[in-house]
C-alpha atoms as a PDB file:
ATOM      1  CA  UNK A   1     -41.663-104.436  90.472  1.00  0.00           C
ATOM      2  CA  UNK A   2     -41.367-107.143  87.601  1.00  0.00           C
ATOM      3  CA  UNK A   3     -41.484-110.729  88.864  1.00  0.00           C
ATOM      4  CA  UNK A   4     -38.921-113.145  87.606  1.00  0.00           C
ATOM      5  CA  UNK A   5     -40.073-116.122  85.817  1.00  0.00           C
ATOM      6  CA  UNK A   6     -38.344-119.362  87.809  1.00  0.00           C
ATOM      7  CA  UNK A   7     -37.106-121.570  86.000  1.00  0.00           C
ATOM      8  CA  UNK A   8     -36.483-125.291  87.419  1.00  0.00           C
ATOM      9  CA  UNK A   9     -34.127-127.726  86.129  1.00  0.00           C
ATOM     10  CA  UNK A  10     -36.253-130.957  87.094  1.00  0.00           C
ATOM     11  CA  UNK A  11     -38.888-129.691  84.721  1.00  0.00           C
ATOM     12  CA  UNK A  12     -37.911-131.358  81.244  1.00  0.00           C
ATOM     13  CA  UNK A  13     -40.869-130.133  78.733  1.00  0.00           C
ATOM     14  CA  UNK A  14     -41.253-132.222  75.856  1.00  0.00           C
ATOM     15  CA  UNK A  15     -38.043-133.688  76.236  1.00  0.00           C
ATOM     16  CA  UNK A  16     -38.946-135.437  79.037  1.00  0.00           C
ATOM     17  CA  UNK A  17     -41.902-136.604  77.104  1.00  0.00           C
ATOM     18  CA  UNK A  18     -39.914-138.932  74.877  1.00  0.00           C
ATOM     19  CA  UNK A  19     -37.108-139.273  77.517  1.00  0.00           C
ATOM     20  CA  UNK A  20     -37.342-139.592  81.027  1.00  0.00           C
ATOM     21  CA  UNK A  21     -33.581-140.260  82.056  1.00  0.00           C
ATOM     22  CA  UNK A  22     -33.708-144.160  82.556  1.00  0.00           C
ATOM     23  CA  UNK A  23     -34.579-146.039  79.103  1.00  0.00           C
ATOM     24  CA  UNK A  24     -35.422-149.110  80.676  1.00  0.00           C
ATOM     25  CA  UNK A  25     -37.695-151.740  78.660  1.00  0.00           C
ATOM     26  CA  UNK A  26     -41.283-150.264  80.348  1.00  0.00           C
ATOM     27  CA  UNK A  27     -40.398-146.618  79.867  1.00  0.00           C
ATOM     28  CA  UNK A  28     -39.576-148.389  75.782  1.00  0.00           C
ATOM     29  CA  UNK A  29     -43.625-149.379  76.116  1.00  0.00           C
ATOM     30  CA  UNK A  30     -44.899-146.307  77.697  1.00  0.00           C
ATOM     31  CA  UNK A  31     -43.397-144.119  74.888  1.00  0.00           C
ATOM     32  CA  UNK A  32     -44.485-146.810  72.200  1.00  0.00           C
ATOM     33  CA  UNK A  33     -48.165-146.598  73.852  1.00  0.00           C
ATOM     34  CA  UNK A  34     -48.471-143.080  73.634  1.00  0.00           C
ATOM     35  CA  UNK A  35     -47.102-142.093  69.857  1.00  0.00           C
ATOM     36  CA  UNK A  36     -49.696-145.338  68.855  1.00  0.00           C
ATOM     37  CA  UNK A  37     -51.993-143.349  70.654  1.00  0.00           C
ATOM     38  CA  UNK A  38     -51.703-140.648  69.049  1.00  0.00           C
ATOM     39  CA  UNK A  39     -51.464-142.549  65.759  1.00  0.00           C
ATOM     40  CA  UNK A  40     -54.642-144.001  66.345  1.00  0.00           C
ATOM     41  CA  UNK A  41     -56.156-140.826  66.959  1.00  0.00           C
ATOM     42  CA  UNK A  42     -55.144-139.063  63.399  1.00  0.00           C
ATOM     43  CA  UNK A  43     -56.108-142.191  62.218  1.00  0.00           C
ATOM     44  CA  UNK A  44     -59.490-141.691  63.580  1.00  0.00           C
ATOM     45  CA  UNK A  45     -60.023-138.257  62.182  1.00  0.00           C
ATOM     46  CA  UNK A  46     -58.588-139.371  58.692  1.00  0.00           C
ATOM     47  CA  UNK A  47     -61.325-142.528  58.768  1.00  0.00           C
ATOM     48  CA  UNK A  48     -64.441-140.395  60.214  1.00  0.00           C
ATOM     49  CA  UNK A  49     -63.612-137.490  56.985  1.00  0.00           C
ATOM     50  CA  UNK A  50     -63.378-140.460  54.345  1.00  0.00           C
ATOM     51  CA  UNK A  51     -65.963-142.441  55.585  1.00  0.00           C
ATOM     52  CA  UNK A  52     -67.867-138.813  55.540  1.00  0.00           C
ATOM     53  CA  UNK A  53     -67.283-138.849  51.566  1.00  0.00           C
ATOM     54  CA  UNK A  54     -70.078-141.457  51.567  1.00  0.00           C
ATOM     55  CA  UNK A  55     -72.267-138.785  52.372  1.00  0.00           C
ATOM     56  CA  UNK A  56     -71.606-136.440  49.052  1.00  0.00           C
ATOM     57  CA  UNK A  57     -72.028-138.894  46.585  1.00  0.00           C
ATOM     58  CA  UNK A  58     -71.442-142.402  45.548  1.00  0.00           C
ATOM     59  CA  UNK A  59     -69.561-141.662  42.496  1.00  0.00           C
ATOM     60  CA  UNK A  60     -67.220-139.434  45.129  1.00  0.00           C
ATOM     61  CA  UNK A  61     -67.095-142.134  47.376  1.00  0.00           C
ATOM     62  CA  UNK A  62     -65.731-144.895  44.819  1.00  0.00           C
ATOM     63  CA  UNK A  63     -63.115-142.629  43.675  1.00  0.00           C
ATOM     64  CA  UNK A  64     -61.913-141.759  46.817  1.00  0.00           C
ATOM     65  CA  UNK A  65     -61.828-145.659  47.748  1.00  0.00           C
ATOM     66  CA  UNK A  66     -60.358-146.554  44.698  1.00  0.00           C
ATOM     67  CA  UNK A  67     -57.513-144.775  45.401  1.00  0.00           C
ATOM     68  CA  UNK A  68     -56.423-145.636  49.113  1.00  0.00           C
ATOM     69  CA  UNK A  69     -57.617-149.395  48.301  1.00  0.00           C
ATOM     70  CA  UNK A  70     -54.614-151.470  49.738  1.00  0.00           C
ATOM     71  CA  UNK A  71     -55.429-153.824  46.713  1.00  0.00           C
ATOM     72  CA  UNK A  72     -54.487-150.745  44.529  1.00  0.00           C
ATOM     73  CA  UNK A  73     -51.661-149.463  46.717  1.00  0.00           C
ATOM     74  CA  UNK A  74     -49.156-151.263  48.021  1.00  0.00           C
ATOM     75  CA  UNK A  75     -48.083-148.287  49.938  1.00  0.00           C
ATOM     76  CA  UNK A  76     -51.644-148.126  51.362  1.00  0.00           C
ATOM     77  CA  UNK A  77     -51.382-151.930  52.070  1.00  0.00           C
ATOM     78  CA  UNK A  78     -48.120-151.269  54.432  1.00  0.00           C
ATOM     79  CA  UNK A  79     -49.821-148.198  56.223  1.00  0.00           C
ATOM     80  CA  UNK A  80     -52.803-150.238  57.105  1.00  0.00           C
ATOM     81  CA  UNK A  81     -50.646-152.901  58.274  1.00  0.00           C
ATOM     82  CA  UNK A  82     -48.964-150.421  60.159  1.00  0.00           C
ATOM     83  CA  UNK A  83     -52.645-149.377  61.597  1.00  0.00           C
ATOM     84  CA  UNK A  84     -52.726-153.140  62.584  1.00  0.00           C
ATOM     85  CA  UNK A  85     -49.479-152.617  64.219  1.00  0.00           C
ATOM     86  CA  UNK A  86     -50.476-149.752  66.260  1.00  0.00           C
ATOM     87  CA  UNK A  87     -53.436-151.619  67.496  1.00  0.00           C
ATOM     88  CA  UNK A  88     -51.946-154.885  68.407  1.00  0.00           C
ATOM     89  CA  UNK A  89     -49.336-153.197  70.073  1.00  0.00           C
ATOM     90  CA  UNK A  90     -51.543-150.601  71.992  1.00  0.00           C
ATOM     91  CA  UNK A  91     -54.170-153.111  72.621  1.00  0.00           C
ATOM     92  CA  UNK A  92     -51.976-155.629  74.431  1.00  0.00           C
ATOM     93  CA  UNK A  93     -50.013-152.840  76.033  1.00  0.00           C
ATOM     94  CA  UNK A  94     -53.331-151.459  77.672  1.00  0.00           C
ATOM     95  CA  UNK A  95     -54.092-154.939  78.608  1.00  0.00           C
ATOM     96  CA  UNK A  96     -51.279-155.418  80.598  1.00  0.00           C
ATOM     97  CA  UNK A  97     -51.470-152.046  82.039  1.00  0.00           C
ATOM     98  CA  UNK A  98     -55.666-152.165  83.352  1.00  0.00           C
ATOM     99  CA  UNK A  99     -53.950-155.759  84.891  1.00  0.00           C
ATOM    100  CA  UNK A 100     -51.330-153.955  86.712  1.00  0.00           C
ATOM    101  CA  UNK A 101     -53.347-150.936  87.603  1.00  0.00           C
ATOM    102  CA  UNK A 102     -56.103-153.350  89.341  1.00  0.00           C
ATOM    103  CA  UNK A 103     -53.426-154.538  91.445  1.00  0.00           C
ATOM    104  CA  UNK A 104     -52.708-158.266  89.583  1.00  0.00           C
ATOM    105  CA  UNK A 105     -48.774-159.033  89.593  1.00  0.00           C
ATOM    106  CA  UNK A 106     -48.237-156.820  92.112  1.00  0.00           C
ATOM    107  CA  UNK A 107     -48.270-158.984  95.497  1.00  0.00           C
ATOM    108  CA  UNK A 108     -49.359-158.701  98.974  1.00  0.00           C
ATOM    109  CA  UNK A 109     -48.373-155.286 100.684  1.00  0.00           C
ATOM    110  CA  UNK A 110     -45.298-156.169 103.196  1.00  0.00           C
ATOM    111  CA  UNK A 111     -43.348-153.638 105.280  1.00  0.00           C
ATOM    112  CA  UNK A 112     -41.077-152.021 104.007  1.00  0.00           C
ATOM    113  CA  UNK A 113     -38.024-153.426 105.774  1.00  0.00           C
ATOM    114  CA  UNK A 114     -34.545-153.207 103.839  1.00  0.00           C
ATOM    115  CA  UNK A 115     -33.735-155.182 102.029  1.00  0.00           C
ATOM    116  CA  UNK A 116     -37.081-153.756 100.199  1.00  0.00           C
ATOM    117  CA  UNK A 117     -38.933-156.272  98.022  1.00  0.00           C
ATOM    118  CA  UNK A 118     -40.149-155.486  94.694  1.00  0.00           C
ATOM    119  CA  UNK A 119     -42.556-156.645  92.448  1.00  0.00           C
ATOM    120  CA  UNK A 120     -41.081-155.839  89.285  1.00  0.00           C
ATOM    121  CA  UNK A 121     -39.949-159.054  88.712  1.00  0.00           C
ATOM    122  CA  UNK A 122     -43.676-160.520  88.460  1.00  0.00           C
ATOM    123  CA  UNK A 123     -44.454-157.787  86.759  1.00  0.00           C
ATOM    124  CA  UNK A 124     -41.976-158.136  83.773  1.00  0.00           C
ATOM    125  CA  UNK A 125     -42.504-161.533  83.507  1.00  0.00           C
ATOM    126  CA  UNK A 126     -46.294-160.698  82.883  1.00  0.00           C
ATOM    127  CA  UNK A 127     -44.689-157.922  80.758  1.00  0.00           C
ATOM    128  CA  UNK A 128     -42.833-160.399  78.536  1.00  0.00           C
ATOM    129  CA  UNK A 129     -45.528-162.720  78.193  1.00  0.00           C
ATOM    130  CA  UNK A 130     -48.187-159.869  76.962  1.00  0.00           C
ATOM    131  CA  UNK A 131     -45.601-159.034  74.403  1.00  0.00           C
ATOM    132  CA  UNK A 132     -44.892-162.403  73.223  1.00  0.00           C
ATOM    133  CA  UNK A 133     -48.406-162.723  72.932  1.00  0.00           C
ATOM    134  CA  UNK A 134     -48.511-159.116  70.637  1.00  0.00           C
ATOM    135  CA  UNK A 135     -45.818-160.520  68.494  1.00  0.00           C
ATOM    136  CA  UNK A 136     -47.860-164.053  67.778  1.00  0.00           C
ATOM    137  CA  UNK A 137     -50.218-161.408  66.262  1.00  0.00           C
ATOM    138  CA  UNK A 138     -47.853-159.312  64.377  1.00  0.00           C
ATOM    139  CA  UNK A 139     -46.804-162.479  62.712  1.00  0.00           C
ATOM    140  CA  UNK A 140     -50.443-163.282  61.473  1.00  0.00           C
ATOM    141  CA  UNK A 141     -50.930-160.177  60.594  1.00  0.00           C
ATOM    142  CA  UNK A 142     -47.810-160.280  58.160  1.00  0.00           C
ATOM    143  CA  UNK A 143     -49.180-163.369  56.788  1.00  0.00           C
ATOM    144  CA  UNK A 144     -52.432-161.930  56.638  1.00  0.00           C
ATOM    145  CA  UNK A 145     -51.518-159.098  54.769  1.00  0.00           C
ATOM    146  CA  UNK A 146     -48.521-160.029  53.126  1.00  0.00           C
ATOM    147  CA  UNK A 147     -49.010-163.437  52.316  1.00  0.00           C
ATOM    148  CA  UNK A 148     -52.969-163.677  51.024  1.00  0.00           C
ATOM    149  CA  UNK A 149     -53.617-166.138  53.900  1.00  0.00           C
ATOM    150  CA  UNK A 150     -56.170-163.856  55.990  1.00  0.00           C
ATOM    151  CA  UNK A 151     -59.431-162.550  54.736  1.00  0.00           C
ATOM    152  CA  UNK A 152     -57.679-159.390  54.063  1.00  0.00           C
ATOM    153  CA  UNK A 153     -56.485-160.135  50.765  1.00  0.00           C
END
């Protein structure tokens, strides 16, 4: 007797990966946390393989540095900037989350008598402010970058 796979429509795959339905400003940051995730991860591989040129030869290693240098490349000067990106942006993103996961912005458990309060309010407020904060340091970084006016350049 051959069983029949099941299929079930509340089971979106991928899809539901990127979207979940309701595209509301925190399901924006949890899809934005996990592609700079993952960007930070190929990133990681990429640095640990041309950091491990280091280890052939020095001649090796200045050629292979001479040509990603950002002062070379001004393409490689806006994909490290976009590396700075990706870690501003996760960075203050996991900050707000461990803060919300440990309970701050969240409030004092009450019954739950209609009409139901919510904490979502304090919590996008906080959401707001971490972002603000994010964006401050975007700004430098385009002026770091950009500009000559960090120790980047």
């Amino acid at each position: 007797m051959e069983r029949k796979k099941r299929h079930y429509p509340n089971f979106p795959g991928v899809v539901g990966w990127i979207y979940g339905g309701n595209l509301n400003f925190e399901r924006v940051l949890f899809l934005l946390h996990r592609i700079t995730g993952l960007a930070l991860i190929f990133y990681l591989f990429a640095h640990i393989i041309v950091v491990g040129f280091r280890a052939y030869s020095p001649q090796m290693w200045e050629m292979v540095m001479g040509r990603i240098s950002g002062h070379a490349n001004p393409v490689i000067l806006f994909f490290e900037w976009l590396l700075v990106l990706a870690v501003i942006f996760h960075m203050f993103n996991g900050m707000r989350l461990i803060f919300l996961e440990l309970g701050f912005f969240v409030g004092k458990p009450s019954r739950p008598v209609y009409p139901y309060r919510t904490s979502i309010d304090r919590q996008r407020i906080f959401t707001w402010i971490m972002m603000i904060l994010a964006s401050i340091f975007v700004i430098w970084s385009i002026f770091a970058f950009f500009m000559g006016g960090g120790s980047h350049a």
